[in-house]
PDB file of N, CA and C in Angstrom:
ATOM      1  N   UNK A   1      61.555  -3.382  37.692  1.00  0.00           N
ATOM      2  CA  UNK A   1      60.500  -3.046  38.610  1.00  0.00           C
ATOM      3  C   UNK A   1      60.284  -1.535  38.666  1.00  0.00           C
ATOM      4  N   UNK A   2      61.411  -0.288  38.453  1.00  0.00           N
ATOM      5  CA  UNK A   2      61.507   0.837  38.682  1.00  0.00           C
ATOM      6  C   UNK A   2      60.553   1.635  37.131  1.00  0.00           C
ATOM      7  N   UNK A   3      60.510   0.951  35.943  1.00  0.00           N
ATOM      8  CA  UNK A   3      60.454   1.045  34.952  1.00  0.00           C
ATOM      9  C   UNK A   3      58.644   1.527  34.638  1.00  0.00           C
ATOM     10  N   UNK A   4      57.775   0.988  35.912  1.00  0.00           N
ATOM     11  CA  UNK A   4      56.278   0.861  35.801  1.00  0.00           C
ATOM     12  C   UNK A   4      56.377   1.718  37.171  1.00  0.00           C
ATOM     13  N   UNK A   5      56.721   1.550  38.151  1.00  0.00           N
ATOM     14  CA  UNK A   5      56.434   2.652  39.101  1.00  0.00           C
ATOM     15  C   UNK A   5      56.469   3.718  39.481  1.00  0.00           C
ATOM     16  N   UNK A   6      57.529   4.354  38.548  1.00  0.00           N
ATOM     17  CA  UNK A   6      58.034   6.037  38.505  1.00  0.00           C
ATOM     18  C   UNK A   6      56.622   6.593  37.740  1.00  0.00           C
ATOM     19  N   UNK A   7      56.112   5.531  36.918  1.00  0.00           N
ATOM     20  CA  UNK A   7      54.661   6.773  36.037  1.00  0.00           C
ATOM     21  C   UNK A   7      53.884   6.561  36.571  1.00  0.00           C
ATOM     22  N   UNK A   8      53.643   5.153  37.201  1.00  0.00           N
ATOM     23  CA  UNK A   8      52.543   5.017  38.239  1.00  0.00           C
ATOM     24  C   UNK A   8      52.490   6.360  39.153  1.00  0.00           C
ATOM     25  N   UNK A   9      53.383   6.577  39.811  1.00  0.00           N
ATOM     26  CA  UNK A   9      53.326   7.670  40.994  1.00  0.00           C
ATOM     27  C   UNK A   9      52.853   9.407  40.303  1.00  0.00           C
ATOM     28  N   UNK A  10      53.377   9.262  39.341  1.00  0.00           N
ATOM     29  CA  UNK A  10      53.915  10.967  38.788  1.00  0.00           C
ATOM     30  C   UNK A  10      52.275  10.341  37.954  1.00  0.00           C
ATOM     31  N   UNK A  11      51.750   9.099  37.632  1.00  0.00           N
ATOM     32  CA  UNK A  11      50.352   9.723  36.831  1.00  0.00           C
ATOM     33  C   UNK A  11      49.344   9.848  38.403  1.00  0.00           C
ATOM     34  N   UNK A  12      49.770   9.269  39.383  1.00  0.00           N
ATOM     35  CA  UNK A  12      48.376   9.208  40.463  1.00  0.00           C
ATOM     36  C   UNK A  12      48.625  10.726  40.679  1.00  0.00           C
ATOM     37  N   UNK A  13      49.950  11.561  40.711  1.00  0.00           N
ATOM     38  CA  UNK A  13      50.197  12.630  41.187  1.00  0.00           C
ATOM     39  C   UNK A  13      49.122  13.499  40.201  1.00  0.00           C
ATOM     40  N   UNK A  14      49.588  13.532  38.443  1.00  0.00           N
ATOM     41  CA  UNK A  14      48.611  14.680  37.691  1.00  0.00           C
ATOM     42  C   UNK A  14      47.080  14.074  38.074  1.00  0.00           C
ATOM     43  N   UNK A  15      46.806  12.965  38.255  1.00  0.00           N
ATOM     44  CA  UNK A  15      44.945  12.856  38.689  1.00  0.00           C
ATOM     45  C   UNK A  15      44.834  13.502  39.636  1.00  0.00           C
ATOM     46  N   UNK A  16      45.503  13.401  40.481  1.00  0.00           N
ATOM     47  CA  UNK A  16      44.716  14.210  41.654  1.00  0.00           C
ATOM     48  C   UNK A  16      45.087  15.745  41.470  1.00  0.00           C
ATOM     49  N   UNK A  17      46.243  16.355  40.415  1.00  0.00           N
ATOM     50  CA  UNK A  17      46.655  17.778  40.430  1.00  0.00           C
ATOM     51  C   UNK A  17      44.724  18.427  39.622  1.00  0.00           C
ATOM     52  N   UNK A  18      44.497  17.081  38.439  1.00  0.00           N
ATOM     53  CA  UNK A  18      43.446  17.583  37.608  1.00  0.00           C
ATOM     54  C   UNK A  18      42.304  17.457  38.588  1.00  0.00           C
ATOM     55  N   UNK A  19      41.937  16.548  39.721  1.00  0.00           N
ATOM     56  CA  UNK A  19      40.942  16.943  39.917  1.00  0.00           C
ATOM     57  C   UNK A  19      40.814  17.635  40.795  1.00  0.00           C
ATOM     58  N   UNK A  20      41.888  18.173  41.815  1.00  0.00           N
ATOM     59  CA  UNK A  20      41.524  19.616  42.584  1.00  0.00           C
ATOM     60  C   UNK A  20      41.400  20.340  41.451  1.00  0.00           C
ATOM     61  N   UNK A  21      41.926  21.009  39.881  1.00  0.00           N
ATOM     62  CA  UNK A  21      41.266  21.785  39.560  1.00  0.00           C
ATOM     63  C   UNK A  21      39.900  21.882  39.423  1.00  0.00           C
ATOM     64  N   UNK A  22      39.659  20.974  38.760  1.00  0.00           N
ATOM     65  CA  UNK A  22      38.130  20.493  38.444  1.00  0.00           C
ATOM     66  C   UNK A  22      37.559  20.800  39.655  1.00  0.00           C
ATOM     67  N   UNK A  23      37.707  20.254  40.426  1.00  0.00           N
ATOM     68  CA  UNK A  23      36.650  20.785  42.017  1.00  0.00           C
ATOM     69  C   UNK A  23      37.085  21.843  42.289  1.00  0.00           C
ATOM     70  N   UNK A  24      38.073  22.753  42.089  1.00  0.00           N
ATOM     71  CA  UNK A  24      37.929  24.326  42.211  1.00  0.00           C
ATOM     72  C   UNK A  24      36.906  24.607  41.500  1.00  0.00           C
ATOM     73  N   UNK A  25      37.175  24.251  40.239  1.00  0.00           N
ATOM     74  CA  UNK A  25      35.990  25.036  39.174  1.00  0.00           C
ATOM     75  C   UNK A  25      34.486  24.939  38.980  1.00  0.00           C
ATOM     76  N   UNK A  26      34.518  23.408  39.503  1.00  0.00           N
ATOM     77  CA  UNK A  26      32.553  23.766  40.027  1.00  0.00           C
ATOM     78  C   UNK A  26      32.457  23.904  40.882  1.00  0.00           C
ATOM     79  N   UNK A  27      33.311  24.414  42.601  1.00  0.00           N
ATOM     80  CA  UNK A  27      33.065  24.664  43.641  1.00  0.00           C
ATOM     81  C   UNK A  27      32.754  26.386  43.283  1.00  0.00           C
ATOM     82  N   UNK A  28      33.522  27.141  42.399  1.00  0.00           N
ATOM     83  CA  UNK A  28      33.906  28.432  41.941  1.00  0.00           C
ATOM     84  C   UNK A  28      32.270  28.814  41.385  1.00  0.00           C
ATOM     85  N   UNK A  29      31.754  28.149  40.526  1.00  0.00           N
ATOM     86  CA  UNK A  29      30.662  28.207  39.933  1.00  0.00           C
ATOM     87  C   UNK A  29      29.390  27.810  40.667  1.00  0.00           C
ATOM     88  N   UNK A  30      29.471  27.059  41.548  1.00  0.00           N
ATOM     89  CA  UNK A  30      28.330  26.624  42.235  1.00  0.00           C
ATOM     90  C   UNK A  30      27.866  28.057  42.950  1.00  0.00           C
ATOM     91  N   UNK A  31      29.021  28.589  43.831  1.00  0.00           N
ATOM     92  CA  UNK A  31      29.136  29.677  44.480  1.00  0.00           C
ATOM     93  C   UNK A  31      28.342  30.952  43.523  1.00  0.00           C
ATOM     94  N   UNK A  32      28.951  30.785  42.477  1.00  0.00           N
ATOM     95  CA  UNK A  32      28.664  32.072  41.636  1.00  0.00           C
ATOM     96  C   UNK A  32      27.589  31.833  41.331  1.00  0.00           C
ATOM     97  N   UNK A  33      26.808  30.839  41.482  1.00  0.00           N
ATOM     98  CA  UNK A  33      24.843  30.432  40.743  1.00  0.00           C
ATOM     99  C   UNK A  33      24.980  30.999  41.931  1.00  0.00           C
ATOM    100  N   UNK A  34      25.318  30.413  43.098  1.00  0.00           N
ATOM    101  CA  UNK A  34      24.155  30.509  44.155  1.00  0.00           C
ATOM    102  C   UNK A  34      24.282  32.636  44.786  1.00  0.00           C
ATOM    103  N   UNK A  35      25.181  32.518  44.581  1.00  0.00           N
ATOM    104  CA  UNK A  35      24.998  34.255  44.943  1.00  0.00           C
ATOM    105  C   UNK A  35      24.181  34.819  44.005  1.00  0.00           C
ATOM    106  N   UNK A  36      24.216  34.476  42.495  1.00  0.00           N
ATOM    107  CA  UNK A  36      23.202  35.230  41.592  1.00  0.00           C
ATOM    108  C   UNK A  36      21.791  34.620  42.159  1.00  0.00           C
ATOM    109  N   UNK A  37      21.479  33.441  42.532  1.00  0.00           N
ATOM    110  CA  UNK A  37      20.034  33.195  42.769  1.00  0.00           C
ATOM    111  C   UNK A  37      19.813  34.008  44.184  1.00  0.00           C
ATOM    112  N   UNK A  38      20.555  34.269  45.003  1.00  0.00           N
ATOM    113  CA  UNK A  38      19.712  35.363  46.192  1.00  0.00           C
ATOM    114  C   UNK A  38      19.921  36.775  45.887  1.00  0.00           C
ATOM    115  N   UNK A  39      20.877  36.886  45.130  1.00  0.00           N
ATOM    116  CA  UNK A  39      20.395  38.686  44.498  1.00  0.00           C
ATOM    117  C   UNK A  39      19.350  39.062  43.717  1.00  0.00           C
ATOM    118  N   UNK A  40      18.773  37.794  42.715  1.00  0.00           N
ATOM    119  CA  UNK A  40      17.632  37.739  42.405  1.00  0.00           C
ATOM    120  C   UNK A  40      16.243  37.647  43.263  1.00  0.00           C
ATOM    121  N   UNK A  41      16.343  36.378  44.024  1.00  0.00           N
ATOM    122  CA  UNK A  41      15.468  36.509  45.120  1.00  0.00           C
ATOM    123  C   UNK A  41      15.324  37.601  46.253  1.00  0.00           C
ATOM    124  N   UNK A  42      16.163  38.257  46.640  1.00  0.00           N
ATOM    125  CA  UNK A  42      16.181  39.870  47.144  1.00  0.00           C
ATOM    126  C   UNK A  42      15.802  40.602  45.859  1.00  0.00           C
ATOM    127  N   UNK A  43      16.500  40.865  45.322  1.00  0.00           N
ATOM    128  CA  UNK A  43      15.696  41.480  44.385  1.00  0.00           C
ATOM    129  C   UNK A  43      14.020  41.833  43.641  1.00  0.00           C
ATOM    130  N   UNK A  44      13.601  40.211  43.158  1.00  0.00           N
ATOM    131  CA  UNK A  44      12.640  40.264  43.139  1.00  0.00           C
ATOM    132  C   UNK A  44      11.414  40.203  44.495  1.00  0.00           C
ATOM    133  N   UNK A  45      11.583  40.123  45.348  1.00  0.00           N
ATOM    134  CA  UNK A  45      11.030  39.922  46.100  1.00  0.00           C
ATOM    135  C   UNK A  45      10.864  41.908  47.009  1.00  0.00           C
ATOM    136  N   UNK A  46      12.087  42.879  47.282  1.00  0.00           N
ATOM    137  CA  UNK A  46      11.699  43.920  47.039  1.00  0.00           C
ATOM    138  C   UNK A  46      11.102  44.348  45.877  1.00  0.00           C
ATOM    139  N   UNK A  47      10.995  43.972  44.700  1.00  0.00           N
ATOM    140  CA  UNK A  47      10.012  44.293  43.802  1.00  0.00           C
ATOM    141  C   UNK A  47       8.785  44.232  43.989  1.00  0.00           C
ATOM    142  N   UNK A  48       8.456  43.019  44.661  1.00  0.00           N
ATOM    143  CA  UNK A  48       7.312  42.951  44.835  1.00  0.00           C
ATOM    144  C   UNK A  48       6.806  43.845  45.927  1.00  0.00           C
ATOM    145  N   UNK A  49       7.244  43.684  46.993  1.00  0.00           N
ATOM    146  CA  UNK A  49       7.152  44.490  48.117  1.00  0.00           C
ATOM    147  C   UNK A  49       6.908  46.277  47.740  1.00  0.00           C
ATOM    148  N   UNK A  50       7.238  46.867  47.206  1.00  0.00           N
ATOM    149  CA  UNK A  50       7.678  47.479  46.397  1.00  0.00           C
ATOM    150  C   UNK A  50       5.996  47.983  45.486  1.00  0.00           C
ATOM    151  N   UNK A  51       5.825  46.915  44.607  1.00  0.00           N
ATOM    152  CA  UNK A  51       4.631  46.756  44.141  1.00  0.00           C
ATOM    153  C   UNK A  51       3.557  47.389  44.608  1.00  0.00           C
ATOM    154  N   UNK A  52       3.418  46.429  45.626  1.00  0.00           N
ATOM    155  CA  UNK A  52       2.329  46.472  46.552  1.00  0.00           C
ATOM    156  C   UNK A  52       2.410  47.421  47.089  1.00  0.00           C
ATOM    157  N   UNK A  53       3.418  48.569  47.882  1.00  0.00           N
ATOM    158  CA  UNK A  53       3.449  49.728  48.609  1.00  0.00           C
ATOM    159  C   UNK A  53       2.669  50.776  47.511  1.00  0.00           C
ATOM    160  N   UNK A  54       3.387  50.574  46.567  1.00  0.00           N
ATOM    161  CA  UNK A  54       2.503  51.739  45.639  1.00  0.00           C
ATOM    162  C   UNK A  54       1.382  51.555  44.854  1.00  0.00           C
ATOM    163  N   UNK A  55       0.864  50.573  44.930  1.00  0.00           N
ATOM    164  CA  UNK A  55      -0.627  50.214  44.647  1.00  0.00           C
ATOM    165  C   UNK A  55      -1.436  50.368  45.424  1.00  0.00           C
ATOM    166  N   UNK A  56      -0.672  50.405  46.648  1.00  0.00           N
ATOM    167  CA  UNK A  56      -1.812  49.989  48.350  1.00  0.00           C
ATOM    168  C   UNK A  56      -2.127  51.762  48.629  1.00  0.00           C
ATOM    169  N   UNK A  57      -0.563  52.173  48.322  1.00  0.00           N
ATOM    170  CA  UNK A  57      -0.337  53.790  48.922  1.00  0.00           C
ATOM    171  C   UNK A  57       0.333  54.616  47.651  1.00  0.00           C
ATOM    172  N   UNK A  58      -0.179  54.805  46.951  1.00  0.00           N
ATOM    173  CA  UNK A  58       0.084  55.622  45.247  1.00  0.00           C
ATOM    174  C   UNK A  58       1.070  56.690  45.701  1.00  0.00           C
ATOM    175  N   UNK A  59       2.521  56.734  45.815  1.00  0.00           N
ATOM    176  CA  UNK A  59       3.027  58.172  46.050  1.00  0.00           C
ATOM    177  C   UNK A  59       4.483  58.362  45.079  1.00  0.00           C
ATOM    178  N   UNK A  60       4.640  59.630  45.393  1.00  0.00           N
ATOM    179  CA  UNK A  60       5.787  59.931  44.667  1.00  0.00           C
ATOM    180  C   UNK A  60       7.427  58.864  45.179  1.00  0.00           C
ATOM    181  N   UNK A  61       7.404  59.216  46.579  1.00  0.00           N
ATOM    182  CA  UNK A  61       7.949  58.245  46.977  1.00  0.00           C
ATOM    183  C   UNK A  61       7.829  56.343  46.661  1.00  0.00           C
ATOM    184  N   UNK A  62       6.883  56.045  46.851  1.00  0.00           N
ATOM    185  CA  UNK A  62       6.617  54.501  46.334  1.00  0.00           C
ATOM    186  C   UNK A  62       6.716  54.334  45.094  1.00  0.00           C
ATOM    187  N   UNK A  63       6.494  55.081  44.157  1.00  0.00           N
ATOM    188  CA  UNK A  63       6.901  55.148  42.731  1.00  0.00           C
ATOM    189  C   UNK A  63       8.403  54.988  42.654  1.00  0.00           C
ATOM    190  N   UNK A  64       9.344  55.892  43.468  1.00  0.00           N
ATOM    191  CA  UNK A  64      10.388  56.189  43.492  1.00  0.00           C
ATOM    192  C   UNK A  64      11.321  54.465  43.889  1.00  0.00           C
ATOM    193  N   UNK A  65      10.353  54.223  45.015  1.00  0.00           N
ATOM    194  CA  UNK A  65      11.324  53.010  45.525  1.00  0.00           C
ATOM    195  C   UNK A  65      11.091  51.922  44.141  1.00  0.00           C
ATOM    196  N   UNK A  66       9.595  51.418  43.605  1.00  0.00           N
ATOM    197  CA  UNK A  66       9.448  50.496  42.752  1.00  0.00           C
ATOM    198  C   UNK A  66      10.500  50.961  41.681  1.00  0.00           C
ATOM    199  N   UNK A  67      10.997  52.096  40.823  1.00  0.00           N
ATOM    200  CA  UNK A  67      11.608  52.000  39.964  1.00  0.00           C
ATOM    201  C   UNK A  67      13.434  52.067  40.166  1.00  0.00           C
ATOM    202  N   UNK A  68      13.699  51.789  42.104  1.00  0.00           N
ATOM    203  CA  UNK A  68      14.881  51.390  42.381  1.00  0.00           C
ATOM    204  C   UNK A  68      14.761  50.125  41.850  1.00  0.00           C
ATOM    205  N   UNK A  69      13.766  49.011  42.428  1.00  0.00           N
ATOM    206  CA  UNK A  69      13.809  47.911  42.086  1.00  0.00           C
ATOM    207  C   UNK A  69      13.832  47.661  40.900  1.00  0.00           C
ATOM    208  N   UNK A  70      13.251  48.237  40.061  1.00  0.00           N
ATOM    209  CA  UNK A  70      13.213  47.754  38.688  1.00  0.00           C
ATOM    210  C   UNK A  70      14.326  47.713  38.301  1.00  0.00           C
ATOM    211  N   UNK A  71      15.419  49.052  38.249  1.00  0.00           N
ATOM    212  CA  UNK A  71      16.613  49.079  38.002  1.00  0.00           C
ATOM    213  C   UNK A  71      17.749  48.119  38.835  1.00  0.00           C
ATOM    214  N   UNK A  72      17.721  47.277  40.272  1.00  0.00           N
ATOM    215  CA  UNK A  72      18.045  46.421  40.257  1.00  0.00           C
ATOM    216  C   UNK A  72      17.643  45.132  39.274  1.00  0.00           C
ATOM    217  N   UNK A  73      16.197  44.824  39.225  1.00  0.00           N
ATOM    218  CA  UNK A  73      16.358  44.297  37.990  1.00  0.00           C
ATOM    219  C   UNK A  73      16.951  44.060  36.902  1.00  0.00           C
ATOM    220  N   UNK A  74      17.440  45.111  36.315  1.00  0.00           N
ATOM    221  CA  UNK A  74      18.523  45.328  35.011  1.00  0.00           C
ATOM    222  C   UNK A  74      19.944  44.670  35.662  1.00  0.00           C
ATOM    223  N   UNK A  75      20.223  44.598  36.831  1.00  0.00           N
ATOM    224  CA  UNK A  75      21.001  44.086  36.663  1.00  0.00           C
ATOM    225  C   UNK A  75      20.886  42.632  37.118  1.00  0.00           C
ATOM    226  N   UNK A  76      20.422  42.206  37.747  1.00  0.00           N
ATOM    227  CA  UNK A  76      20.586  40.758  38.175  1.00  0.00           C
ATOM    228  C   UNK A  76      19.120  40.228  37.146  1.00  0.00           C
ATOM    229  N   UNK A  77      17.998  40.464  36.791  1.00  0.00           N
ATOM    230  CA  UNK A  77      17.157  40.083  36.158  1.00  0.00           C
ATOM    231  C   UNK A  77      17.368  39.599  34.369  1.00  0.00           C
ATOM    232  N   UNK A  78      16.544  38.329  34.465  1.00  0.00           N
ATOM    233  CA  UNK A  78      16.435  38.713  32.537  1.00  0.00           C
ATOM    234  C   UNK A  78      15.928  39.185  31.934  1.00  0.00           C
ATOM    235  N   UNK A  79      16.171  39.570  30.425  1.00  0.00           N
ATOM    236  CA  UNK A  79      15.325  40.126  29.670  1.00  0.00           C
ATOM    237  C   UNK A  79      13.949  39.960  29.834  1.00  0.00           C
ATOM    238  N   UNK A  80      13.211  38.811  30.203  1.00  0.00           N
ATOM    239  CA  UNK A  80      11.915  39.024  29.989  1.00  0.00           C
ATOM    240  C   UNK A  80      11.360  39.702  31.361  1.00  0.00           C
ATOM    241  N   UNK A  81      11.848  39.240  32.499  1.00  0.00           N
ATOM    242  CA  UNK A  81      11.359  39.992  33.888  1.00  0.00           C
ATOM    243  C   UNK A  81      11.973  41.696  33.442  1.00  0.00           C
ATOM    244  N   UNK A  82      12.563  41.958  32.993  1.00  0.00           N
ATOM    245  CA  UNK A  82      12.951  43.392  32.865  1.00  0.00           C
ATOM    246  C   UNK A  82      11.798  44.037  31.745  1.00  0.00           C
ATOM    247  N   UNK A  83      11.528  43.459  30.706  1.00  0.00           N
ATOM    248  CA  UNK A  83      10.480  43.795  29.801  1.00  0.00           C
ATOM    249  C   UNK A  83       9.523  43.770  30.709  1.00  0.00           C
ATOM    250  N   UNK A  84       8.478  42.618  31.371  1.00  0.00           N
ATOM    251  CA  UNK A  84       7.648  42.536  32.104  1.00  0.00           C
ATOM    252  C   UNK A  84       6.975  43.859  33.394  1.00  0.00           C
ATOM    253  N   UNK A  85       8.370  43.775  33.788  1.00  0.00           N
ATOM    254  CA  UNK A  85       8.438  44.982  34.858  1.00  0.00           C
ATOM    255  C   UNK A  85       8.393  46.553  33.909  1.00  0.00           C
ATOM    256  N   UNK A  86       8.713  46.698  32.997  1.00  0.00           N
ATOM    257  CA  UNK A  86       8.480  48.070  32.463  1.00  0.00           C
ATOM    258  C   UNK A  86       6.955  47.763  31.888  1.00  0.00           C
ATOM    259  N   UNK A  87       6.061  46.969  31.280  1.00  0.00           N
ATOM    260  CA  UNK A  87       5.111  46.830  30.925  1.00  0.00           C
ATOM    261  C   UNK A  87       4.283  47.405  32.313  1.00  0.00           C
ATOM    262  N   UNK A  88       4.796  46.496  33.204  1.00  0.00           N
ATOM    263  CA  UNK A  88       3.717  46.830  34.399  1.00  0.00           C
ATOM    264  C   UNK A  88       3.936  48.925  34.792  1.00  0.00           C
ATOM    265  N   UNK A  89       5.232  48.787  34.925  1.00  0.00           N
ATOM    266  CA  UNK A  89       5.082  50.250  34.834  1.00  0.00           C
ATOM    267  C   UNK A  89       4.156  51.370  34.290  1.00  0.00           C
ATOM    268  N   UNK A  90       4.440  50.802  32.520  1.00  0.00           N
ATOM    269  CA  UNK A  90       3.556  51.270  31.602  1.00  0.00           C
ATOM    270  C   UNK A  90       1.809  51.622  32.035  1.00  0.00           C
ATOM    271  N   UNK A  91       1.642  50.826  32.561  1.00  0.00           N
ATOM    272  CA  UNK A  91       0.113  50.056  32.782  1.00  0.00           C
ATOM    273  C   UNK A  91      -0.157  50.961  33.715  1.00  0.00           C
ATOM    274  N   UNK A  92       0.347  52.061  34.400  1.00  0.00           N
ATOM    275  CA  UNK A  92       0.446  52.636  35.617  1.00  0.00           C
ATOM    276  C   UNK A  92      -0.399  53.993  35.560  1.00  0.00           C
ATOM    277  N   UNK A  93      -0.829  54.345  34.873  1.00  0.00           N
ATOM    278  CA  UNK A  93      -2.080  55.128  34.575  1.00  0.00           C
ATOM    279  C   UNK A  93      -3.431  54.673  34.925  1.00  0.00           C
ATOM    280  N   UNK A  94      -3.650  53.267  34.488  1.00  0.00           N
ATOM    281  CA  UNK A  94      -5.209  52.533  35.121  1.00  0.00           C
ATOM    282  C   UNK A  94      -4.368  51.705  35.988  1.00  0.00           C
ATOM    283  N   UNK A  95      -4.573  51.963  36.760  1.00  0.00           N
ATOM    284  CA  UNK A  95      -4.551  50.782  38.094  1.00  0.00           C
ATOM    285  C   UNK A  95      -5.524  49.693  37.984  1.00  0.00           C
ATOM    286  N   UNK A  96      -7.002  50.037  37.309  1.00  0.00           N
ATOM    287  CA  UNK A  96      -8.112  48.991  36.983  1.00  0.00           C
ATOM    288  C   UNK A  96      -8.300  48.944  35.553  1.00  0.00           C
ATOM    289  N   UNK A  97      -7.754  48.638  34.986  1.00  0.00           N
ATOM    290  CA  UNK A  97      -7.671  47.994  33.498  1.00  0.00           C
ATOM    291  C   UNK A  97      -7.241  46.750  34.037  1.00  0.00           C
ATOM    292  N   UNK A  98      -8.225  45.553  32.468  1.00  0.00           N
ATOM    293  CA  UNK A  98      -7.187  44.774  32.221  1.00  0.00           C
ATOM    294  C   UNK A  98      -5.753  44.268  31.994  1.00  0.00           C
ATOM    295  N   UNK A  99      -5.139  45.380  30.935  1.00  0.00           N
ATOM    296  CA  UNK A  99      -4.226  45.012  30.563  1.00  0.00           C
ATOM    297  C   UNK A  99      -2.795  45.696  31.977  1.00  0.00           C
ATOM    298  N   UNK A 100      -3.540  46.724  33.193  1.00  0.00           N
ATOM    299  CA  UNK A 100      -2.658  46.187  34.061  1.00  0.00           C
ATOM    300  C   UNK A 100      -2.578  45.055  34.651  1.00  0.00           C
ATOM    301  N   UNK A 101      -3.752  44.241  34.765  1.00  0.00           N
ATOM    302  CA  UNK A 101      -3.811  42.885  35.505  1.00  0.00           C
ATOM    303  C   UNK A 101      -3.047  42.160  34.355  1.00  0.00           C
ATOM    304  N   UNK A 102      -3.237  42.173  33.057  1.00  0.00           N
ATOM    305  CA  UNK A 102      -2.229  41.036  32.923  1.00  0.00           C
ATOM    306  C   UNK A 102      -0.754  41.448  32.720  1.00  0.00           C
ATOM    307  N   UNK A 103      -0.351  42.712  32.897  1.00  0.00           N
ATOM    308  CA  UNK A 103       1.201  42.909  32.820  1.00  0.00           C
ATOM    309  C   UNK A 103       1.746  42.602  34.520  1.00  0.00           C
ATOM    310  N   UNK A 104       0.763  42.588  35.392  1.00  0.00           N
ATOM    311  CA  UNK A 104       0.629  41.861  36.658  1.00  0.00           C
ATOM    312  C   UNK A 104       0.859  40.475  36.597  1.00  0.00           C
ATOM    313  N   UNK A 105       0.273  39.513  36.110  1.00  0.00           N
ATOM    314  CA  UNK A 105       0.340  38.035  35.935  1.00  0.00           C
ATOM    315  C   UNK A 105       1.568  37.853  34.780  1.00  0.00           C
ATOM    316  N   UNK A 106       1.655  38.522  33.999  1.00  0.00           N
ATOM    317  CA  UNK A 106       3.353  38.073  33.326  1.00  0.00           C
ATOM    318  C   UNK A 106       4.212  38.322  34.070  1.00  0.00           C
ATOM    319  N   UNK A 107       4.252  39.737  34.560  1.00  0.00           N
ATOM    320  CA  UNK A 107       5.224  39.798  35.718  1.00  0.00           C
ATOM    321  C   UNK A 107       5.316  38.832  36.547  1.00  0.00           C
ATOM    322  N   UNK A 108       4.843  37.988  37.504  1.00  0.00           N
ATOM    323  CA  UNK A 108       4.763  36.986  38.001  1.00  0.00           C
ATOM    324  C   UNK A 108       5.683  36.333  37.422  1.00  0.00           C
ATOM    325  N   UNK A 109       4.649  35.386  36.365  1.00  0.00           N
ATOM    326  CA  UNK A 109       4.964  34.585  35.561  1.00  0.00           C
ATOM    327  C   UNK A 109       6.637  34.446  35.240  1.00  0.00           C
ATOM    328  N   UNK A 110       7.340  35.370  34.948  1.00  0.00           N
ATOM    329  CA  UNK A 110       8.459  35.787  33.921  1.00  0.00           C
ATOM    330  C   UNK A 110       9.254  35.931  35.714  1.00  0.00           C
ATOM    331  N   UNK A 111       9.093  36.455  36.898  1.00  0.00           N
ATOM    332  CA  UNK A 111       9.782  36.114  37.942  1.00  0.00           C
ATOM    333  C   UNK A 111       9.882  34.586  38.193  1.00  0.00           C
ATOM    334  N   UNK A 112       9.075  33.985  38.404  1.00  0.00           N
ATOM    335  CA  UNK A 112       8.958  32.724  38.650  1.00  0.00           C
ATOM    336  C   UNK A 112       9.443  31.744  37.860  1.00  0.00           C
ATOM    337  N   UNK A 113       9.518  32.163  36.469  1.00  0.00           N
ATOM    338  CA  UNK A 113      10.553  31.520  35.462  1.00  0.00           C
ATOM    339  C   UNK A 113      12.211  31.521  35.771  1.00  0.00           C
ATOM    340  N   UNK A 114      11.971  32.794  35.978  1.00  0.00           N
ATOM    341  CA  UNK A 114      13.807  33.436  36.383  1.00  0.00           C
ATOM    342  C   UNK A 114      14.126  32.636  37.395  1.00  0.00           C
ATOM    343  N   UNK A 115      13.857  32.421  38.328  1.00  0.00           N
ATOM    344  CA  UNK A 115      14.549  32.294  39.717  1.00  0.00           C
ATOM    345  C   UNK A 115      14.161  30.885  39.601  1.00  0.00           C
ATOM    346  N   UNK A 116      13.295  30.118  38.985  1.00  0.00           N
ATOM    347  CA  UNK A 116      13.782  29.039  38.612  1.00  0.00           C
ATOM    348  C   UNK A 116      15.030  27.985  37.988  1.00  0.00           C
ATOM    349  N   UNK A 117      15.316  29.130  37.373  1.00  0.00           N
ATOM    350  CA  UNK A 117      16.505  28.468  36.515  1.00  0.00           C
ATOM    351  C   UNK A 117      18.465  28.387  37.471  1.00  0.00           C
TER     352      UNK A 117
END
């Protein structure tokens, strides 16, 4: 009788040792998405804010704050919202050109992708 119950016990023991790891490790990771998705969403979202101050009110200062944000960007952003956001930069000579309106709508676009994922 002793022969089946000693592994019985010592295997229920490693299942449950493996699955507290396992639920450490996507509890560990869930955490770590979800803090990167609100440094992004702060992030992009002073970007935008950001945006708009120096489009609404053109200054040395509002220039100054949009290219804090951008450089948060670099770090919590992806490649394409970081490309996007220097395009729009670029574009920053005509305020009324096309091609600032559409480095405007990729920008968007390429946020709204990001913080999707």
């Amino acid at each position: 009788m002793m022969d089946w119950l000693l592994p019985l016990i010592g295997g229920l023991g490693l299942g449950s040792l493996l699955k507290g790891v396992v639920d450490h490790f996507l509890s560990t990771k869930s955490k770590t998405n979800d803090r990167l998705y609100n440094e992004k969403r702060e992030t992009y979202l002073g970007l935008i804010h950001a945006m708009h101050e120096s489009d609404i009110h053109p200054s040395l200062e509002n220039a100054k704050a949009y290219g804090n944000w951008h450089n948060r960007c670099k770090l919590f952003g992806s490649k394409a919202v970081i490309d996007a956001s220097q395009r729009y930069i670029d574009t920053s000579a005509d305020v009324q050109s096309t091609n600032r309106t559409k480095a405007f709508e990729c920008l968007f676009l390429e946020l709204r992708k990001d913080i999707e994922r």
